[in-house]
C-alpha atoms as a PDB file:
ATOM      1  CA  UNK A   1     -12.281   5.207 -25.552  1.00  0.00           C
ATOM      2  CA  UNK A   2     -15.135   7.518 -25.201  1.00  0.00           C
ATOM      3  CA  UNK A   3     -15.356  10.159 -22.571  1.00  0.00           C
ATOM      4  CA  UNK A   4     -18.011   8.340 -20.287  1.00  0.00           C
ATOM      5  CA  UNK A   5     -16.538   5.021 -20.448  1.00  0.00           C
ATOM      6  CA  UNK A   6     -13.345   6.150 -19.472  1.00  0.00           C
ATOM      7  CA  UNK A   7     -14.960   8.446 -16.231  1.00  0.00           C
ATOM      8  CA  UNK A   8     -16.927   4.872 -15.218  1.00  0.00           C
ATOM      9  CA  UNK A   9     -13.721   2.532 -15.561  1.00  0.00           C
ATOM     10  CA  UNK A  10     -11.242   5.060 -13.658  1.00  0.00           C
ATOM     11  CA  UNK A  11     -13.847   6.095 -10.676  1.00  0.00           C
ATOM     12  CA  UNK A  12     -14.159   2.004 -10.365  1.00  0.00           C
ATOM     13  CA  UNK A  13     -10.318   1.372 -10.565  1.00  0.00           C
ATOM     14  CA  UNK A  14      -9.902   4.464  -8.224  1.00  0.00           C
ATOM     15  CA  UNK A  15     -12.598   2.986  -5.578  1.00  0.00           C
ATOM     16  CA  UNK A  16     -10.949  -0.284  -6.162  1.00  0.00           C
ATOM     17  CA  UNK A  17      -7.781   1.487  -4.859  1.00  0.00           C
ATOM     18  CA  UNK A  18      -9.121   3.229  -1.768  1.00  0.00           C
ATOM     19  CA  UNK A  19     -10.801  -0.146  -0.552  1.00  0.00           C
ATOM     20  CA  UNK A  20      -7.817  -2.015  -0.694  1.00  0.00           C
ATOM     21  CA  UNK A  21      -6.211   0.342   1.621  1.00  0.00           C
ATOM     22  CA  UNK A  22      -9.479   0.530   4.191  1.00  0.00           C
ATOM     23  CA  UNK A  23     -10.102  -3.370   4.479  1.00  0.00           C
ATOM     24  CA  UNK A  24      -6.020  -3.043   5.136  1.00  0.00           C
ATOM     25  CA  UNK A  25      -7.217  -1.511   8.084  1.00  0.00           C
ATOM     26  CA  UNK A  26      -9.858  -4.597   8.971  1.00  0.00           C
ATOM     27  CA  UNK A  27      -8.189  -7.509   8.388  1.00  0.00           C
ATOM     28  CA  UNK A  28      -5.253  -8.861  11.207  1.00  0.00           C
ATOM     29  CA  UNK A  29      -3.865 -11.621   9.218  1.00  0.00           C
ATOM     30  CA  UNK A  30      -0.556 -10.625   7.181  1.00  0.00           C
ATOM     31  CA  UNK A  31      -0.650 -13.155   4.238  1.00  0.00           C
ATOM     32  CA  UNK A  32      -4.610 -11.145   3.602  1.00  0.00           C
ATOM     33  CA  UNK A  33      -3.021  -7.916   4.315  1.00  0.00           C
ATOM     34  CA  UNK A  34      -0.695  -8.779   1.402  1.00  0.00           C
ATOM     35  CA  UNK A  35      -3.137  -9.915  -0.772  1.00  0.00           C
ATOM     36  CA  UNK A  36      -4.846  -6.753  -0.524  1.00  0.00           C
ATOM     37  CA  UNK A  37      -1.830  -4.582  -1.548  1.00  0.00           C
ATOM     38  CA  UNK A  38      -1.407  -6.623  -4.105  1.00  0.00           C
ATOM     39  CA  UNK A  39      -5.049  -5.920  -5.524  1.00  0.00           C
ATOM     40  CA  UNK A  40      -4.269  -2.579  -4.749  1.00  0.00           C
ATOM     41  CA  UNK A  41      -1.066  -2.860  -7.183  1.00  0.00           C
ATOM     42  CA  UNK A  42      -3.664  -4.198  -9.720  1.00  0.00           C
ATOM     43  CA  UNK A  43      -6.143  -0.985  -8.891  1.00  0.00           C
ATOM     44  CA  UNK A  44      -3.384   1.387  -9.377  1.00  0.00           C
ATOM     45  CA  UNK A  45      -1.593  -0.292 -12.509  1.00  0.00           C
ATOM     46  CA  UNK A  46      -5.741   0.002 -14.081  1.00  0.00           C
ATOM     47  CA  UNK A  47      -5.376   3.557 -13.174  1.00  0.00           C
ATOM     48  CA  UNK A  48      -2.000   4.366 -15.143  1.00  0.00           C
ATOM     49  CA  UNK A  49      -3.130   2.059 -17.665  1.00  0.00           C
ATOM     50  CA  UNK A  50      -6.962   3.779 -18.591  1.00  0.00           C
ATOM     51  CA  UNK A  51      -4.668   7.558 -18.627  1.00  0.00           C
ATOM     52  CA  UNK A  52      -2.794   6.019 -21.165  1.00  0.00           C
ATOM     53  CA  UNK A  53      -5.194   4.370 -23.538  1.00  0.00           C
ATOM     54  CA  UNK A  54      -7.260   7.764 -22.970  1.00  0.00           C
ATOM     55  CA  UNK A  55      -4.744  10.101 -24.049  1.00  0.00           C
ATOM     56  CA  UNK A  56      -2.769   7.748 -26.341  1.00  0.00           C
ATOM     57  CA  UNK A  57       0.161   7.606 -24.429  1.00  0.00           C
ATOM     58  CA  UNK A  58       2.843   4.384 -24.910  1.00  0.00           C
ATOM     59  CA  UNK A  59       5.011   5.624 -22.455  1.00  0.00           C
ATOM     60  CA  UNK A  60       2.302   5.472 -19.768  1.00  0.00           C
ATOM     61  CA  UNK A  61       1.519   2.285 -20.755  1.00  0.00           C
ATOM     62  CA  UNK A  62       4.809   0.518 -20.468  1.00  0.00           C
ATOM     63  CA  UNK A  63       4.876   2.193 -16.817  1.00  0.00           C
ATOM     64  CA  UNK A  64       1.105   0.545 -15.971  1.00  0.00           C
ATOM     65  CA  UNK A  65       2.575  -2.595 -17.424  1.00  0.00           C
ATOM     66  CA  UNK A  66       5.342  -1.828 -14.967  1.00  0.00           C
ATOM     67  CA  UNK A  67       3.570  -1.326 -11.663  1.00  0.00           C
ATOM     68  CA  UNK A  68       1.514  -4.129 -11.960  1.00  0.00           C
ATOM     69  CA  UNK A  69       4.556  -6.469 -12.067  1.00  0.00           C
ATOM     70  CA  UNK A  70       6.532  -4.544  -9.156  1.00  0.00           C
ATOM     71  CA  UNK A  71       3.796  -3.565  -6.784  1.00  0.00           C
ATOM     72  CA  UNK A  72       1.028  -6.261  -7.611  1.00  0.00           C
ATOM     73  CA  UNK A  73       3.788  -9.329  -8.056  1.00  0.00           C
ATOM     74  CA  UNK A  74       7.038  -9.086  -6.914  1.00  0.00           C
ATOM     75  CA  UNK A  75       6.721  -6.796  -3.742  1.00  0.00           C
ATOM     76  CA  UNK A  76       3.815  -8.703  -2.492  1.00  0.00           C
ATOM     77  CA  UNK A  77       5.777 -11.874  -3.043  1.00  0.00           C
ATOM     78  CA  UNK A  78       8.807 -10.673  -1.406  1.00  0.00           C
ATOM     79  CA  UNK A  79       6.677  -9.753   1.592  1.00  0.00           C
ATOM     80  CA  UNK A  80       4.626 -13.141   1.693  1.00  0.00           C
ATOM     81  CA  UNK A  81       8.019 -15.593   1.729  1.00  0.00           C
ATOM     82  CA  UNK A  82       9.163 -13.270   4.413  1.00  0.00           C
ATOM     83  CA  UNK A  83       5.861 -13.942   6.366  1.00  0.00           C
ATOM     84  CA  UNK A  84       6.176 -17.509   5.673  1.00  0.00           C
ATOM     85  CA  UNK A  85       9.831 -17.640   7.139  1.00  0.00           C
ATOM     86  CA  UNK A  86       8.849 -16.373  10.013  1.00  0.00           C
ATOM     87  CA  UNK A  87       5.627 -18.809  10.345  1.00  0.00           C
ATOM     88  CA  UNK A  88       7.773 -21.951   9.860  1.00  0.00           C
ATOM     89  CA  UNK A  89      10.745 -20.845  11.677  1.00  0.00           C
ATOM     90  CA  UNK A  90       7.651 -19.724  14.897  1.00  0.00           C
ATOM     91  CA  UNK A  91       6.524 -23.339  14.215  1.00  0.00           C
ATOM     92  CA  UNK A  92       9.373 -25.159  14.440  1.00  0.00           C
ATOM     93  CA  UNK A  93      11.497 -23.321  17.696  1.00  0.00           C
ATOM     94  CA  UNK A  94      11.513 -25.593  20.440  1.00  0.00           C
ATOM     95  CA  UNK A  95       9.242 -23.510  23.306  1.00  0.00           C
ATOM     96  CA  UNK A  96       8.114 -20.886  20.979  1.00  0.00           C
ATOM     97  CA  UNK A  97       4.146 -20.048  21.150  1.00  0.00           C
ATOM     98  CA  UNK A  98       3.258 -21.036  17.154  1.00  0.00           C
ATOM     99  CA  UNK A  99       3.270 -19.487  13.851  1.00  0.00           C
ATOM    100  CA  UNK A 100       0.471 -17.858  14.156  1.00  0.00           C
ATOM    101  CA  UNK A 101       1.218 -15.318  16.610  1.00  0.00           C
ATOM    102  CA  UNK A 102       3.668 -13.842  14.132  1.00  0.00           C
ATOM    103  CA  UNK A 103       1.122 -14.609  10.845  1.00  0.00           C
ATOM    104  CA  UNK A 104      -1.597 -11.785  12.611  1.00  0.00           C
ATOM    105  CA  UNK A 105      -1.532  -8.079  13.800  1.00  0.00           C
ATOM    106  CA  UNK A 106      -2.407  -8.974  17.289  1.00  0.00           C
ATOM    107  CA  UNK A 107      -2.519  -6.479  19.101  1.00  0.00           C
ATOM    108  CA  UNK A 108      -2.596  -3.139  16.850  1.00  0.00           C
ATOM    109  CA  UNK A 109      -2.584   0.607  18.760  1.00  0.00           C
ATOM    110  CA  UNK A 110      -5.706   1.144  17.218  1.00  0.00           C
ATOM    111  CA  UNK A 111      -8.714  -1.322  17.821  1.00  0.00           C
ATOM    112  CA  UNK A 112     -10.151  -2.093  14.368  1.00  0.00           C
ATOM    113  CA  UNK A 113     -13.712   0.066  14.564  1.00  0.00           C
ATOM    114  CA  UNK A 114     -11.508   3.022  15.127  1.00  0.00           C
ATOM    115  CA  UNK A 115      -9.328   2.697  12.497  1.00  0.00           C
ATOM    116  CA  UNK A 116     -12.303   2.394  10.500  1.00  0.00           C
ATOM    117  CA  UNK A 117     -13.435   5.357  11.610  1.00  0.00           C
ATOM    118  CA  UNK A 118     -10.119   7.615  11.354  1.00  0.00           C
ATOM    119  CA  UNK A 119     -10.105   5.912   7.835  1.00  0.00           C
ATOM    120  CA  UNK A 120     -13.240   7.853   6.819  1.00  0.00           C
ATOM    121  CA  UNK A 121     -12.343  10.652   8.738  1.00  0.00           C
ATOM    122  CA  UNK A 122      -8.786  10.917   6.845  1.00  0.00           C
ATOM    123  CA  UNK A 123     -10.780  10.262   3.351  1.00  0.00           C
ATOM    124  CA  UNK A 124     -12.995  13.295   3.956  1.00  0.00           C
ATOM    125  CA  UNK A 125     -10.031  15.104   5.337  1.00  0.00           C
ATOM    126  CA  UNK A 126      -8.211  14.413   1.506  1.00  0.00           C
ATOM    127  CA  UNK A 127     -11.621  15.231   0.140  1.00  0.00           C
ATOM    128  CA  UNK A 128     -11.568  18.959   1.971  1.00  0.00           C
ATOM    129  CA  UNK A 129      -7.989  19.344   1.095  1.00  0.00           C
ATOM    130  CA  UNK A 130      -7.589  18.878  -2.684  1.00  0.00           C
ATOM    131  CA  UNK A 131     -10.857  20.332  -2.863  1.00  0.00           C
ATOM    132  CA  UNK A 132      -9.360  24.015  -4.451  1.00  0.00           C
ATOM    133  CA  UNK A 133      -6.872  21.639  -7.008  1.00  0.00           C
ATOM    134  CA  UNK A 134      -9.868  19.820  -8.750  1.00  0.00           C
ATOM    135  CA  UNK A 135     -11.609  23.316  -9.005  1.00  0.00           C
ATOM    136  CA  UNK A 136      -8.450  24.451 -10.805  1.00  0.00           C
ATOM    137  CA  UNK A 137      -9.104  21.773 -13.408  1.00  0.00           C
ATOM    138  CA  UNK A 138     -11.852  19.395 -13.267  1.00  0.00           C
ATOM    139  CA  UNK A 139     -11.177  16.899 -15.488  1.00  0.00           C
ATOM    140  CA  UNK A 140     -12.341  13.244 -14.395  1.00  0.00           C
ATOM    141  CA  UNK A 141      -8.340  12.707 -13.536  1.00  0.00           C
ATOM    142  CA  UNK A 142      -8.338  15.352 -10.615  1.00  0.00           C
ATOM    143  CA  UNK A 143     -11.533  14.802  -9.540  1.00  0.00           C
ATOM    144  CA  UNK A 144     -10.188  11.791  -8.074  1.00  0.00           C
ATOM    145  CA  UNK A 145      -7.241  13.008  -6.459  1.00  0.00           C
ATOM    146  CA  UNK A 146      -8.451  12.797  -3.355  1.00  0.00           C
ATOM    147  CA  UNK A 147      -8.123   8.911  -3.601  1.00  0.00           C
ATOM    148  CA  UNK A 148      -4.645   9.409  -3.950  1.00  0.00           C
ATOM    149  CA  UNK A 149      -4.461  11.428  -0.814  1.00  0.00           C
ATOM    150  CA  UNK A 150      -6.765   9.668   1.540  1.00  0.00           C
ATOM    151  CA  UNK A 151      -4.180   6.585   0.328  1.00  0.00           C
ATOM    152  CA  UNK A 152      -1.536   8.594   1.730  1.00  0.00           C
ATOM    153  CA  UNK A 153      -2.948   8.907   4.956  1.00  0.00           C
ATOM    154  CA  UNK A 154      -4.325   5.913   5.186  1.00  0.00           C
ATOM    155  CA  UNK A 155      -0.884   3.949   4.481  1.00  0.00           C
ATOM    156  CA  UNK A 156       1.146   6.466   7.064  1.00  0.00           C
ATOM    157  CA  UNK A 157      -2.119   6.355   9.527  1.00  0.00           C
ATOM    158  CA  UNK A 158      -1.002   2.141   8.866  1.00  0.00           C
ATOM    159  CA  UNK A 159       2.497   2.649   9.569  1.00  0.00           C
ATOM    160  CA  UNK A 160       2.160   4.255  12.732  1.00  0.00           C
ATOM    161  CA  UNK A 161      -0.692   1.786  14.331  1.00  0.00           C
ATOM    162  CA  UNK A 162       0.945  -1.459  13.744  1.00  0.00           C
ATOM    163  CA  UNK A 163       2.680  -3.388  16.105  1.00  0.00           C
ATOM    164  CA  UNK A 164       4.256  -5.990  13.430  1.00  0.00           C
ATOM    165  CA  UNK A 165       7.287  -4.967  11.437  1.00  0.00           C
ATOM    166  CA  UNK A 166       5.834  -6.956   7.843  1.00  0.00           C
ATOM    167  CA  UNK A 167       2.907  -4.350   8.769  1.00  0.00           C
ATOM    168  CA  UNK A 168       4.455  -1.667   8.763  1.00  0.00           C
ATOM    169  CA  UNK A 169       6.243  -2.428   5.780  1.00  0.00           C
ATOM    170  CA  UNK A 170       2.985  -2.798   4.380  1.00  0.00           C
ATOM    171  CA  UNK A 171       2.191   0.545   5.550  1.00  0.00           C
ATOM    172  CA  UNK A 172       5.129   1.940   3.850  1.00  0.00           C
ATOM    173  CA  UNK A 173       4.074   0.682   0.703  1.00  0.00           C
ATOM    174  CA  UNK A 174       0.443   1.946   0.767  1.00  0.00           C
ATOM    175  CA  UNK A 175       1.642   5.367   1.635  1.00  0.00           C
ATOM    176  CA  UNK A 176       4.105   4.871  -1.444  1.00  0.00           C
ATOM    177  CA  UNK A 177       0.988   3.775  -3.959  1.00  0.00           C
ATOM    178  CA  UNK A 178      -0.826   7.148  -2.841  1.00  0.00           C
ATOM    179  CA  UNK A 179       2.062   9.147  -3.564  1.00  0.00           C
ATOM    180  CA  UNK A 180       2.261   7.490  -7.430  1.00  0.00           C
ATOM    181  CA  UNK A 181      -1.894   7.803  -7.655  1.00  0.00           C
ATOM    182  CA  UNK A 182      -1.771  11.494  -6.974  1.00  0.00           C
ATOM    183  CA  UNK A 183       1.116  12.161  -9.208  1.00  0.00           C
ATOM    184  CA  UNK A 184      -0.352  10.265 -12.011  1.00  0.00           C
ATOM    185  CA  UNK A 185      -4.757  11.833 -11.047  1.00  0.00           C
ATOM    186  CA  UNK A 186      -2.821  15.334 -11.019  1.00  0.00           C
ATOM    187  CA  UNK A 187      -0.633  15.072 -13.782  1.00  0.00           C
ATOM    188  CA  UNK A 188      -2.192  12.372 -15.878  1.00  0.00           C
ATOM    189  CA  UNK A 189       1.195  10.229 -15.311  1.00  0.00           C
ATOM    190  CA  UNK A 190       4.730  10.744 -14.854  1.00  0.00           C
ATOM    191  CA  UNK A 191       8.000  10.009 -17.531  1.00  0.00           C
ATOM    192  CA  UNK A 192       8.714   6.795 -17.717  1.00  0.00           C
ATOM    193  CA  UNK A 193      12.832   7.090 -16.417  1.00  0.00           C
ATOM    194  CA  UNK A 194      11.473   8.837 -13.390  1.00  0.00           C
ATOM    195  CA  UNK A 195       8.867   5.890 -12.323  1.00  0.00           C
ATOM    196  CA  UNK A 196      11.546   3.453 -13.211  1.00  0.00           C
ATOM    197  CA  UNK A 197      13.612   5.508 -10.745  1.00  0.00           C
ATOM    198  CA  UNK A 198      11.124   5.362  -8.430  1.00  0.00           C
ATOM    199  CA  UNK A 199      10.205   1.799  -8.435  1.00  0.00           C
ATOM    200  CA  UNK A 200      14.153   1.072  -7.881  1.00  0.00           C
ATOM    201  CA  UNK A 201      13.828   3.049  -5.109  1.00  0.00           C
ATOM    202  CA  UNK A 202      10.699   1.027  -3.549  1.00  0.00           C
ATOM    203  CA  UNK A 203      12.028  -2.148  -4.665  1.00  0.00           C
ATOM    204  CA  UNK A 204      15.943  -1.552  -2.787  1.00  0.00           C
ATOM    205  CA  UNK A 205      13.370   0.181  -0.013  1.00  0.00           C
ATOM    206  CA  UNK A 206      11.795  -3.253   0.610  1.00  0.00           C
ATOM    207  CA  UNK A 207      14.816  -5.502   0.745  1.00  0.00           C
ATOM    208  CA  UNK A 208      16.663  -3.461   3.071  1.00  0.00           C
ATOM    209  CA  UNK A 209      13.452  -3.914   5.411  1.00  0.00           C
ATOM    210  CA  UNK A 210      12.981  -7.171   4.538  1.00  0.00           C
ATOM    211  CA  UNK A 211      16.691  -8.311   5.506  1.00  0.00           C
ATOM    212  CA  UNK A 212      16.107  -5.676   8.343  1.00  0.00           C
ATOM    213  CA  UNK A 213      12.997  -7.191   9.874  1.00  0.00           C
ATOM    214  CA  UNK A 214      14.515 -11.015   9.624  1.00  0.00           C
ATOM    215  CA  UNK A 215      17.735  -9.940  11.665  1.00  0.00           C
ATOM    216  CA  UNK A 216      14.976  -8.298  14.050  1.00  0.00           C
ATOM    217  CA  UNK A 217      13.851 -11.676  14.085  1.00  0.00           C
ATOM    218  CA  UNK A 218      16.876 -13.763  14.540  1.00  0.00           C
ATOM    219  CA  UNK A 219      18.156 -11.406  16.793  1.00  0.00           C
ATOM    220  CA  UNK A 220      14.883 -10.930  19.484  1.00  0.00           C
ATOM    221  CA  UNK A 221      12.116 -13.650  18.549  1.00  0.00           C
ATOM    222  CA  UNK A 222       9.606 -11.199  17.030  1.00  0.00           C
ATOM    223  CA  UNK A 223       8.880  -9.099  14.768  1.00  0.00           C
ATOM    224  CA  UNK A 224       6.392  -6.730  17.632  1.00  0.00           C
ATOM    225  CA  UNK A 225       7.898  -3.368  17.904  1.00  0.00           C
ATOM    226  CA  UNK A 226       6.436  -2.925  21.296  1.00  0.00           C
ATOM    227  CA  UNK A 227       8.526  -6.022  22.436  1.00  0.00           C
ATOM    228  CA  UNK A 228      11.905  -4.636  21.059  1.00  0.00           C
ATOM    229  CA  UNK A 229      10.508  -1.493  22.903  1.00  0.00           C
ATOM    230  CA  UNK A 230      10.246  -3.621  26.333  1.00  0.00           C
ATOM    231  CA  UNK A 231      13.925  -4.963  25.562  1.00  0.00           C
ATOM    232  CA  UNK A 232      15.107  -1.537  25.076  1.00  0.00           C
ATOM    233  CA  UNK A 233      13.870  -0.180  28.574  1.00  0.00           C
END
């Protein structure tokens, strides 16, 4: 793979990655929300997946093949039959309001044109930041680092604005695909045992919130952390 070609495909699998996690912001219904991190799995497997090819490493692309199955299949499946649990269950409880108060972000902390705007805010802020580490070595791999980071803060900025626990979980997971697309921009990948590692981690990560969030559910009617906050006082 030539030099130019390979600059093109990862700056369009890198912008790929960074929308994902801004239309996050956008969109109120889960089941979208969770199609998005799953084309965000997609963006970030391309990403491992052109490093490899480009510097002829298997390992790295065994790990690409990887990601895309955890992060672009299974987690967002896990996720979506969680959601739809919840919908039918909302559906079919005798005085409940519907599904679909627990199938959308309601309600978020942050109305949607200003998480837009802190989103661009937080991607020049990543910008300004790993500005002195692609001078250090500007190869088309660190110049996009900053994607990585702005990911970061997007997913934690996600995390700490939504009201629904499945949101939040999805906000975990952005702030997790960040972390892996600015160890694999700044290093040009990681070993393969210590993403496996890693992805055990996420994966256990997700089912303890999953089985979390559903005894949430069970136990209070909702999934709305600002409810269980109501209980609490």
């Amino acid at each position: 793979m030539s030099k130019g070609l390979f600059t093109q495909l990862l700056d369009l699998a890198c912008g790929a990655f960074l929308l994902a996690a801004v239309v996050v912001l956008w969109r109120r219904e889960l089941a979208a929300i969770v199609r998005l991190f799953a084309l965000q799995g997609v963006a970030l497997a391309a990403i491992a997946l052109l490093l490899g090819l480009h510097e002829d490493r298997w390992g790295l692309l065994v790990v690409a093949v990887g990601i895309g199955a955890l992060r672009a299949g299974l987690l967002p499946y896990l996720i979506r039959r969680a959601l739809t649990a919840f919908v039918a269950e909302r559906d079919g409880g005798p005085g409940r309001h519907g599904g679909s108060e627990e199938a959308r972000e309601t309600q978020p902390l942050v109305n949607v044109a200003a998480s837009l705007l802190t989103a661009a805010a937080l991607t020049l802020l990543a910008y300004a930041v790993a500005r002195p580490l692609v001078e250090l070595d500007p190869t088309p791999a660190t110049r996009a680092l900053p994607v990585g980071l702005a990911v970061v803060l997007i997913g934690f900025f996600v995390l700490v604005t939504r009201r629904r626990a499945l949101a939040q979980v999805v906000g975990f997971l952005l702030l997790d695909n960040g972390i892996t697309a600015t160890a694999f921009l700044a290093a040009s990948g990681v070993p393969l045992i210590v993403e496996l590692g890693v992805s055990f981690d996420v994966l256990l990560a997700v089912l303890v919130l999953q089985l979390l969030t559903v005894r949430v559910r069970e136990a209070f009617g909702t999934t709305d952390i600002d409810d269980l906050r109501e209980l609490h006082d």
